[in-house]
C-alpha atoms as a PDB file:
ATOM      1  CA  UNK A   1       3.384  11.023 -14.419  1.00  0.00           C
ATOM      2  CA  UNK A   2       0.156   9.045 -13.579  1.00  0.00           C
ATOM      3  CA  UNK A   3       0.540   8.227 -10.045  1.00  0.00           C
ATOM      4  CA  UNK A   4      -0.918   4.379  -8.858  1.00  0.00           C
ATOM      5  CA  UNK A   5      -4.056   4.603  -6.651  1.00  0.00           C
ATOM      6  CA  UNK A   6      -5.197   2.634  -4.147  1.00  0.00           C
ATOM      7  CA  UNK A   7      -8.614   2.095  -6.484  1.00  0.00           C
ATOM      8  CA  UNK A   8      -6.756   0.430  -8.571  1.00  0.00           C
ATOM      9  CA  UNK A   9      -5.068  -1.896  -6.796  1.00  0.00           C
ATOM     10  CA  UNK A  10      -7.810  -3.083  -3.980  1.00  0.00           C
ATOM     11  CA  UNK A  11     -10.692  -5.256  -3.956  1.00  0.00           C
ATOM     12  CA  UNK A  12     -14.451  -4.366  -4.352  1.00  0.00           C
ATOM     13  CA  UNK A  13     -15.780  -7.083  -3.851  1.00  0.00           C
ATOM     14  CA  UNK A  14     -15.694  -7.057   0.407  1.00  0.00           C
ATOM     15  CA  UNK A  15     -17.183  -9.642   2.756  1.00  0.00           C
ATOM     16  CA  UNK A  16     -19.087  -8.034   5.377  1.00  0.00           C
ATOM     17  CA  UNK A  17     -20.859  -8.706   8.849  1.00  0.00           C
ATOM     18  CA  UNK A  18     -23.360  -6.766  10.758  1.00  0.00           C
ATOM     19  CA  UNK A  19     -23.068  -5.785  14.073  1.00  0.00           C
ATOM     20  CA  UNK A  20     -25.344  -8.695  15.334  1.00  0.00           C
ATOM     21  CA  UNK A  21     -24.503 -11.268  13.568  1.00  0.00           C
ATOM     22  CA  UNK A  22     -23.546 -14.500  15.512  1.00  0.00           C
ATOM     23  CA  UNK A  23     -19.898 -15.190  16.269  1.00  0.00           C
ATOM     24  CA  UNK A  24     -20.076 -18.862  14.493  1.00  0.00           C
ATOM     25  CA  UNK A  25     -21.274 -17.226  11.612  1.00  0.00           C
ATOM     26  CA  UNK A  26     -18.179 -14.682  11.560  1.00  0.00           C
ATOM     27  CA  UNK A  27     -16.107 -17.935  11.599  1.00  0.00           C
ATOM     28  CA  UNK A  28     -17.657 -19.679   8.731  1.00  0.00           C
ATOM     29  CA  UNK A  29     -17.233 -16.190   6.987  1.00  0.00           C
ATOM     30  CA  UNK A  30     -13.560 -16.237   7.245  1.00  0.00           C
ATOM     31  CA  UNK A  31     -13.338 -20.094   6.549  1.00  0.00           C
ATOM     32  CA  UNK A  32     -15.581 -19.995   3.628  1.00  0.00           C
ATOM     33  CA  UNK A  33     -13.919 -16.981   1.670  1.00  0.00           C
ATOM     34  CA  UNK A  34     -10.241 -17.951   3.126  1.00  0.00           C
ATOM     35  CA  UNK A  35      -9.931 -14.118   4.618  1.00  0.00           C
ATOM     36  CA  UNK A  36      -8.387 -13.569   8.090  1.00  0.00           C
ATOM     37  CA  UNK A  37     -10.977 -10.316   8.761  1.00  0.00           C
ATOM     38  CA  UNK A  38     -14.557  -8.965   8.252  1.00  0.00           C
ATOM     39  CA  UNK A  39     -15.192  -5.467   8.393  1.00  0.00           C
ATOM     40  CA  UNK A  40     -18.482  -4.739  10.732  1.00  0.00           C
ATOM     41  CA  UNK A  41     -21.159  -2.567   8.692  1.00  0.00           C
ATOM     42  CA  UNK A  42     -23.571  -0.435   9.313  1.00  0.00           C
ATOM     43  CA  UNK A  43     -25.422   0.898   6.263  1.00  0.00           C
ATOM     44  CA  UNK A  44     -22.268   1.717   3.699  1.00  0.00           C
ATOM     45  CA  UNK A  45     -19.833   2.355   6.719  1.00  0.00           C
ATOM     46  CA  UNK A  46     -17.507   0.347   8.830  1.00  0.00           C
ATOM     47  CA  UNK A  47     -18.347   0.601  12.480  1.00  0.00           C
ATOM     48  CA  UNK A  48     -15.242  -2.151  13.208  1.00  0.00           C
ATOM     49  CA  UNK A  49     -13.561  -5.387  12.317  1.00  0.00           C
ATOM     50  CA  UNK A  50     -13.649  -8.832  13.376  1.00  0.00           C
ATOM     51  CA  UNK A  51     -10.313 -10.539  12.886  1.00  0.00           C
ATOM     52  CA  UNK A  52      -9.002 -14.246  13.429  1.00  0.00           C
ATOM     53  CA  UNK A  53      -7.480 -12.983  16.868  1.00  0.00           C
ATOM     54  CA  UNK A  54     -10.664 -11.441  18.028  1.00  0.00           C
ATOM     55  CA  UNK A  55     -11.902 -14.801  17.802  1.00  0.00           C
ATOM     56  CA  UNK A  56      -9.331 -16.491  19.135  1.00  0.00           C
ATOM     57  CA  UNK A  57      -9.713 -14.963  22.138  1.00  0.00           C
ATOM     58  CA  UNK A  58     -12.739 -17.162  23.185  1.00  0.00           C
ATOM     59  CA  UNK A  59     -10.523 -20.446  23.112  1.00  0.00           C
ATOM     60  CA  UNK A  60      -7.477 -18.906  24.928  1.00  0.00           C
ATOM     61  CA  UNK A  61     -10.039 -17.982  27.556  1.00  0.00           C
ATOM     62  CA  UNK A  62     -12.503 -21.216  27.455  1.00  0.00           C
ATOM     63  CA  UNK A  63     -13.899 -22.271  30.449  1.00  0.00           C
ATOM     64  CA  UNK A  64     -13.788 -18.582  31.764  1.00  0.00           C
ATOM     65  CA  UNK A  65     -10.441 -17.873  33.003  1.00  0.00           C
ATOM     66  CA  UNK A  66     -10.374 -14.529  34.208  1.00  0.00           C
ATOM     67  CA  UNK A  67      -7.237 -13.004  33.362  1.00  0.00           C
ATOM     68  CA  UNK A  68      -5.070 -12.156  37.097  1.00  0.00           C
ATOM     69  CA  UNK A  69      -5.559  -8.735  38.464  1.00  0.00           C
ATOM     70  CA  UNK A  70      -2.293  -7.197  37.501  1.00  0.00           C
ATOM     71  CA  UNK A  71      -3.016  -8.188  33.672  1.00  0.00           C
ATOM     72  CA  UNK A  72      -2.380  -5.521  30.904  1.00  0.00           C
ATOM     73  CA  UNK A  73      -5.196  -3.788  29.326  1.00  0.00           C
ATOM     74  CA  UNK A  74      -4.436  -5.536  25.958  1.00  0.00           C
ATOM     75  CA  UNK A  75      -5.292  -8.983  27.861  1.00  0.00           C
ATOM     76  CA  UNK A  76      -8.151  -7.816  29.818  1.00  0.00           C
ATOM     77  CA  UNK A  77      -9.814  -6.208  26.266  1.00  0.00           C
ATOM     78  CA  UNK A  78      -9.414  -9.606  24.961  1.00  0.00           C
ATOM     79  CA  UNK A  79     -10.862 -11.633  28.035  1.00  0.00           C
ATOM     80  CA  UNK A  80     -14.139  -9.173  27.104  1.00  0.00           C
ATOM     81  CA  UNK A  81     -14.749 -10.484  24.014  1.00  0.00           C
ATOM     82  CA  UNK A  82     -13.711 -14.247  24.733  1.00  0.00           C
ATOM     83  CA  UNK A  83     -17.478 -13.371  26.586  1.00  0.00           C
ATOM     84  CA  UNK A  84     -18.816 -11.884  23.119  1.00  0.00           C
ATOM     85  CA  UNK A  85     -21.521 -13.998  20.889  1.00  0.00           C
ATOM     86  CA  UNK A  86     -22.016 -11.073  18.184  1.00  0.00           C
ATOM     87  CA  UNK A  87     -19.926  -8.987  15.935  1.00  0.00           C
ATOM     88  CA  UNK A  88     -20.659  -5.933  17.717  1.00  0.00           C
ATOM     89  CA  UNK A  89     -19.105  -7.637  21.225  1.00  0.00           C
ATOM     90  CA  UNK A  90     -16.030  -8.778  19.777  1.00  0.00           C
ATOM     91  CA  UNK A  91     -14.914  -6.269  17.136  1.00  0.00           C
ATOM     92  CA  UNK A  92     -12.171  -3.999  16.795  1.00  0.00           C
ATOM     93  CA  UNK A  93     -12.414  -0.399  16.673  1.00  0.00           C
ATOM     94  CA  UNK A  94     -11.688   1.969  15.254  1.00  0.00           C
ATOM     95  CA  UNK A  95     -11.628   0.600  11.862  1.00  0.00           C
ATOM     96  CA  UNK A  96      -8.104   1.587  10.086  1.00  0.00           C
ATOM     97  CA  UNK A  97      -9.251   3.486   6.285  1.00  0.00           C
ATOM     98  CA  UNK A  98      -7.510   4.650   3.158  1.00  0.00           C
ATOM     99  CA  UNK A  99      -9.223   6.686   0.792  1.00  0.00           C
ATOM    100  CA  UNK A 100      -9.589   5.198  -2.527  1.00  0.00           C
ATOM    101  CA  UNK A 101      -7.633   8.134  -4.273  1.00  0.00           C
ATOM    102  CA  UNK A 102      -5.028   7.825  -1.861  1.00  0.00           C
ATOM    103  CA  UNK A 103      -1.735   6.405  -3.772  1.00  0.00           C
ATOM    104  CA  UNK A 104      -0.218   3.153  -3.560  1.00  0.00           C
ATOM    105  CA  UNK A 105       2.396   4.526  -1.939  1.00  0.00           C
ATOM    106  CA  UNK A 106       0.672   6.221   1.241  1.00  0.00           C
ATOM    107  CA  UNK A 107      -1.236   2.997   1.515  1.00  0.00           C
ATOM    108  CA  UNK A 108       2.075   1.031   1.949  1.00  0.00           C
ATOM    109  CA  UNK A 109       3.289   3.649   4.600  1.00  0.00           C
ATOM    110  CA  UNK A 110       0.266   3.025   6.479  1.00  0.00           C
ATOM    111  CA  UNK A 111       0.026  -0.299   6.811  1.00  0.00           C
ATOM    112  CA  UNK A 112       3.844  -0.955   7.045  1.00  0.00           C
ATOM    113  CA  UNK A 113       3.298   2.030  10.474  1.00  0.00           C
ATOM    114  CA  UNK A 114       0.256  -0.024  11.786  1.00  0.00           C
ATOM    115  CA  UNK A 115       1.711  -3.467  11.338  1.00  0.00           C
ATOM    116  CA  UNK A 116      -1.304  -4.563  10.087  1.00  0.00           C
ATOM    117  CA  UNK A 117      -2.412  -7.064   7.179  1.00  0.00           C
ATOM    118  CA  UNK A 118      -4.991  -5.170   5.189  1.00  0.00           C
ATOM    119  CA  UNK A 119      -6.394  -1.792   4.845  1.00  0.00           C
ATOM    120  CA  UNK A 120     -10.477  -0.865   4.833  1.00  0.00           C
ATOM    121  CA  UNK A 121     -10.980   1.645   1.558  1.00  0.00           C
ATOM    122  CA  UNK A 122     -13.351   4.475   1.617  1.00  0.00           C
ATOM    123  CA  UNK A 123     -14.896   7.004  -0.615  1.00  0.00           C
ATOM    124  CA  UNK A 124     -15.160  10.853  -0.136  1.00  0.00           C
ATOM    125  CA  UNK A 125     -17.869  10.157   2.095  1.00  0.00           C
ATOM    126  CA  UNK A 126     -16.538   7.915   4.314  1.00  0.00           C
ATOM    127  CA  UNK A 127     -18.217   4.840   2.590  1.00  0.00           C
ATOM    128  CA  UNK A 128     -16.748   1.236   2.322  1.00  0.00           C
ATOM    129  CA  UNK A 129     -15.834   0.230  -0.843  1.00  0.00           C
ATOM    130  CA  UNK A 130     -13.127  -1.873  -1.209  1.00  0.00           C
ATOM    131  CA  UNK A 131      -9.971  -3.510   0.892  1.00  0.00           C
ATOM    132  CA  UNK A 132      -6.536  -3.298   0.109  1.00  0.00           C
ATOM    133  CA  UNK A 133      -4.003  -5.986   1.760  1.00  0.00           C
ATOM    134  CA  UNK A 134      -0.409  -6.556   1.408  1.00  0.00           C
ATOM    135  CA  UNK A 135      -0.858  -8.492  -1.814  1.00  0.00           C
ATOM    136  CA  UNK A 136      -2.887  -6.347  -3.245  1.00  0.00           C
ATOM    137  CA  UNK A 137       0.313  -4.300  -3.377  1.00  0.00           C
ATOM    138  CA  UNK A 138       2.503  -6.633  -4.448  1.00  0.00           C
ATOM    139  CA  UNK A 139       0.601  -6.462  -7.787  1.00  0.00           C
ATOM    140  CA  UNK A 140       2.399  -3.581  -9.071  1.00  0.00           C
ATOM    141  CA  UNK A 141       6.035  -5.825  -9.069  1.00  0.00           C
ATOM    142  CA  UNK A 142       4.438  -8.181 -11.479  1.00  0.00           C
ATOM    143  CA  UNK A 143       4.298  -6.154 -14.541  1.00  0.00           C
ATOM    144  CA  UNK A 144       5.427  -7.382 -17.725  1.00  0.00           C
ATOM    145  CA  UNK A 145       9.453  -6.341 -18.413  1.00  0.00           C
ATOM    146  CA  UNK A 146       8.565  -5.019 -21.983  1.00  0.00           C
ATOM    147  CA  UNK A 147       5.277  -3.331 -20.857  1.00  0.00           C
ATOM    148  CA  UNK A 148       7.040  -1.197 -18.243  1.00  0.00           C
ATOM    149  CA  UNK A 149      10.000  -0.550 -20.534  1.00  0.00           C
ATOM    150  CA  UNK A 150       7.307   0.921 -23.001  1.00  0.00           C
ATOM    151  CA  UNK A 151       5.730   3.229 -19.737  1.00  0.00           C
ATOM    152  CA  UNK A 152       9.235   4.007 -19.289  1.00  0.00           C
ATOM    153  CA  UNK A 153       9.975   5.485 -22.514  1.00  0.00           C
ATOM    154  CA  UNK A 154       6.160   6.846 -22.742  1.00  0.00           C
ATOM    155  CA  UNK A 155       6.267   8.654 -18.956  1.00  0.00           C
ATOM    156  CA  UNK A 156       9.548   9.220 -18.225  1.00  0.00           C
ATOM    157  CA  UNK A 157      10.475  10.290 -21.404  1.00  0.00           C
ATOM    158  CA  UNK A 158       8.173  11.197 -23.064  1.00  0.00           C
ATOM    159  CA  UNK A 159       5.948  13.277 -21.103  1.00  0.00           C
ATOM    160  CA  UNK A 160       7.688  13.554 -17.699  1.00  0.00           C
ATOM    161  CA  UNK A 161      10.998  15.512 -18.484  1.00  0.00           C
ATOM    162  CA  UNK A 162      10.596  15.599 -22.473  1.00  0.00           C
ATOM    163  CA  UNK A 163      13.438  14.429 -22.857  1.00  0.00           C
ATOM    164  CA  UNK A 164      14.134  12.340 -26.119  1.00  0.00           C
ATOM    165  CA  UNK A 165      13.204   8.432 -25.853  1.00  0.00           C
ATOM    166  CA  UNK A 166      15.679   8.172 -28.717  1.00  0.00           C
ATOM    167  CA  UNK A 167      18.693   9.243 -27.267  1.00  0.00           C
ATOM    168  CA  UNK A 168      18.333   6.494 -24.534  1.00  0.00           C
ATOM    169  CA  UNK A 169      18.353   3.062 -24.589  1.00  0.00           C
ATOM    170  CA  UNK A 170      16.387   0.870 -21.869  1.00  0.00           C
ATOM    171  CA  UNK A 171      16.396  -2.765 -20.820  1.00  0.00           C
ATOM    172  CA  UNK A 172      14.710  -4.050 -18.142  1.00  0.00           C
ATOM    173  CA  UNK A 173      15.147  -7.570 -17.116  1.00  0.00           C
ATOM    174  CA  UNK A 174      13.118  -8.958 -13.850  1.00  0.00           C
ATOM    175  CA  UNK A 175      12.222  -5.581 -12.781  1.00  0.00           C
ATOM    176  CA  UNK A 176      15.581  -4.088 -13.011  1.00  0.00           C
ATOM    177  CA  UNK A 177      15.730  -1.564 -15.213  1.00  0.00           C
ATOM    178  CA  UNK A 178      19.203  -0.541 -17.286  1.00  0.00           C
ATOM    179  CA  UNK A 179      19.373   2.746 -18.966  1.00  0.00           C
ATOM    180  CA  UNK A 180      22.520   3.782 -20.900  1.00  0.00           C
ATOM    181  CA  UNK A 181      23.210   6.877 -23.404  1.00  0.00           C
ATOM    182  CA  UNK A 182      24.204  10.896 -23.616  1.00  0.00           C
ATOM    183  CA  UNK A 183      22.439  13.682 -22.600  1.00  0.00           C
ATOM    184  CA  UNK A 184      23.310  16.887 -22.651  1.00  0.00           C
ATOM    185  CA  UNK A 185      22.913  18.228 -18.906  1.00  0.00           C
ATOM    186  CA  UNK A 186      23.698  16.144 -15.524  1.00  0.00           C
ATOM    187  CA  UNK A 187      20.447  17.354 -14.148  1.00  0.00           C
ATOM    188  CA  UNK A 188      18.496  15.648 -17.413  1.00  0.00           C
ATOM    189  CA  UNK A 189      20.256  12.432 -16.159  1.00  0.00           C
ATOM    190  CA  UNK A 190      18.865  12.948 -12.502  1.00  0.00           C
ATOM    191  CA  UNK A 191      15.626  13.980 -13.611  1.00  0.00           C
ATOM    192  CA  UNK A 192      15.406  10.479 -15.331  1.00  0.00           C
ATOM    193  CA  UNK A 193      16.676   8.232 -12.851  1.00  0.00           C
ATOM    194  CA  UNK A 194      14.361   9.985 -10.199  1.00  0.00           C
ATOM    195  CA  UNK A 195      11.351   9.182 -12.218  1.00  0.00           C
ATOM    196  CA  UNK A 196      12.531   5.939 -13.388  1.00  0.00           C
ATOM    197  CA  UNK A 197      13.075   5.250  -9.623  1.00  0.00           C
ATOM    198  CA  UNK A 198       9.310   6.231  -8.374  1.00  0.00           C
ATOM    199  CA  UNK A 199       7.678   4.316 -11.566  1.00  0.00           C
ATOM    200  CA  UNK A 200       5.282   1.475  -9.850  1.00  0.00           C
ATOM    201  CA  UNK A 201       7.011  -1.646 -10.981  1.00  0.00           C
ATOM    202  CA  UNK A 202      10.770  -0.608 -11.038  1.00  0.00           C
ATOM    203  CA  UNK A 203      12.549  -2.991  -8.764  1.00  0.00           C
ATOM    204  CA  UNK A 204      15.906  -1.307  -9.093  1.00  0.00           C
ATOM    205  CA  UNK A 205      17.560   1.074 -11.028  1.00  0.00           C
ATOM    206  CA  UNK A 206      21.165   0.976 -13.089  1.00  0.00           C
ATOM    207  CA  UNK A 207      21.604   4.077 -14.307  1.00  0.00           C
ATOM    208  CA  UNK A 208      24.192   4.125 -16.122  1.00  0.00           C
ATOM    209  CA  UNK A 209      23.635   7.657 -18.806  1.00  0.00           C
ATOM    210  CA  UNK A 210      26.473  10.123 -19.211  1.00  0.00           C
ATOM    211  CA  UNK A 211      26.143  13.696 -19.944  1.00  0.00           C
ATOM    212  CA  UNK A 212      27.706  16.803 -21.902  1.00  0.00           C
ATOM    213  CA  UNK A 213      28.199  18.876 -19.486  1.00  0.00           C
ATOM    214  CA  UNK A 214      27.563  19.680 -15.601  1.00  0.00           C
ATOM    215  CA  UNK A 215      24.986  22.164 -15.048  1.00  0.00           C
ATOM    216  CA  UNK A 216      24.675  21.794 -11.566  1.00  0.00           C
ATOM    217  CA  UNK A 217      28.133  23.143 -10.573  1.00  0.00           C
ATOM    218  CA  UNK A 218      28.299  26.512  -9.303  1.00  0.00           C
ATOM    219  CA  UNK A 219      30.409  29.258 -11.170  1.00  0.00           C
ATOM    220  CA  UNK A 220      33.215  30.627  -8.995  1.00  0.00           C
ATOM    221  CA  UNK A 221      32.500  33.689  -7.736  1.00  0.00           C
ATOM    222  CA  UNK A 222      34.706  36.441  -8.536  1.00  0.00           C
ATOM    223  CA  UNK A 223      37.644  38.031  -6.641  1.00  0.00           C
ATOM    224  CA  UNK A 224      37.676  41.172  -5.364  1.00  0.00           C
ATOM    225  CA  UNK A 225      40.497  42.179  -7.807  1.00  0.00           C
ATOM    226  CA  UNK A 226      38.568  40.120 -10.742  1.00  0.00           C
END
C-alpha cells in the first residue's frame, strides 16, 4: 500500500530570513505572508527559527525590565532576545526537521510530542525544502468519499491482501467508511479492516464483513489417551 509522505503534503514554497536581517523586517515577513514563523538560513540549511513569541519578547520586556534574580531559565532566554535587533539574536535553536520521505504519520507524532505548530522539511542532505504545519495534515481528511472508496477497492483489495473487490461492498459517507459481505477466513476480514483503518483519509471504520470459517482458532491438542 502506497504510504503518504510528508513531500506530499508540505509546502515548497518557504519564507526565509538570514541570520542578519533586521528584527522589523522579520515582522513585516510574518505580517505580509500571514505565517507565525521564519526559518533562519544559511546557504540551503536552517541554522534556527524566528517565531511570533521570539518577538514578542521585546514588548513584554520594553523599557528593559530585567527579569528578578530567581527567574527561570525559560524567562531569562527570552529577556536575551527582547535585547536582539537581528535574526541571528533572537532565533530559536535548534531548528525541529522531518525528512521529506518521512510519512505523514511520523510527522504527526512529532509535532503532536513537540507541541509545536509546524515542522521544517529536509532532504537527504540536510537541506530546507519545504514546511509542513498542522494543516498541511489535515489535507489528507478532505478527500473525495467516492475517490477514496475507489483507493479502497484498488489498495486494499486489490493489491494489499488480493482479496476480491467483488465479494465486498463499500460505502463511505463523510469519511466513514462501511464495508459489508462474506469472506471465507476471519483473518481475510482483519486483514481488511487493518488496512482500511491505516488508509490516509479513513475517518472511521464499520466493519461489518462476516466470514466462512475461523482460521485463527487453535486446534485442541490431543489427549494423552487420544
Amino acid at each position: 500500500m502506497r504510504r503518504l509522505s510528508v513531500a506530499s503534503l508540505m509546502t515548497s514554497e518557504v519564507v526565509t530570513a538570514h541570520p542578519e536581517t533586521p528584527f522589523k523586517d522579520l515582522a513585516l515577513l510574518m505580517k505580509e505572508h500571514g505565517i507565525s514563523a521564519v526559518p533562519v538560513v544559511e546557504g540551503d540549511y536552517a541554522v534556527g527559527v524566528v517565531s511570533e513569541a521570539d518577538l514578542l519578547a521585546k514588548e513584554e520586556f520594553r523599557g528593559g525590565t530585567r527579569p528578578a534574580v530567581l527567574s527561570s531559565r525559560a524567562e531569562k532566554r527570552r529577556w536575551r532576545r527582547a535585547l536582539g535587533g537581528t535574526a541571528r539574536e533572537v532565533m530559536t535553536t535548534p531548528v525541529r526537521t522531518i525528512r521529506m520521505d518521512a510519512s505523514a504519520s511520523t510527522a504527526a507524532v512529532e509535532l503532536a510530542k513537540a507541541g509545536v505548530r509546524r515542522l521544517f522539511v529536509v532532504d537527504v542532505e540536510g537541506a530546507l525544502v519545504g514546511v509542513l504545519s498542522r494543516r498541511d495534515l489535515l489535507k489528507v481528511f478532505v478527500k473525495d468519499d467516492e475517490a477514496l472508496r475507489a483507493e479502497i477497492q484498488d489498495e486494499v483489495f486489490g493489491s494489499s491482501t488480493w482479496l476480491n473487490p467483488a465479494t465486498v461492498d463499500i460505502t463511505v459517507h463523510d469519511g466513514v467508511v462501511t464495508m459489508r459481505g462474506l469472506l471465507e477466513r476471519r483473518s481475510d476480514v482483519d486483514l481488511a479492516a487493518y488496512f482500511v483503518r491505516v488508509l490516509p483519509g479513513v475517518v472511521g471504520l464499520e466493519n461489518e464483513l462476516e466470514y466462512e470459517w475461523d482460521d485463527t482458532l487453535r486446534p485442541r491438542r490431543a489427549g494423552m489417551f487420544g
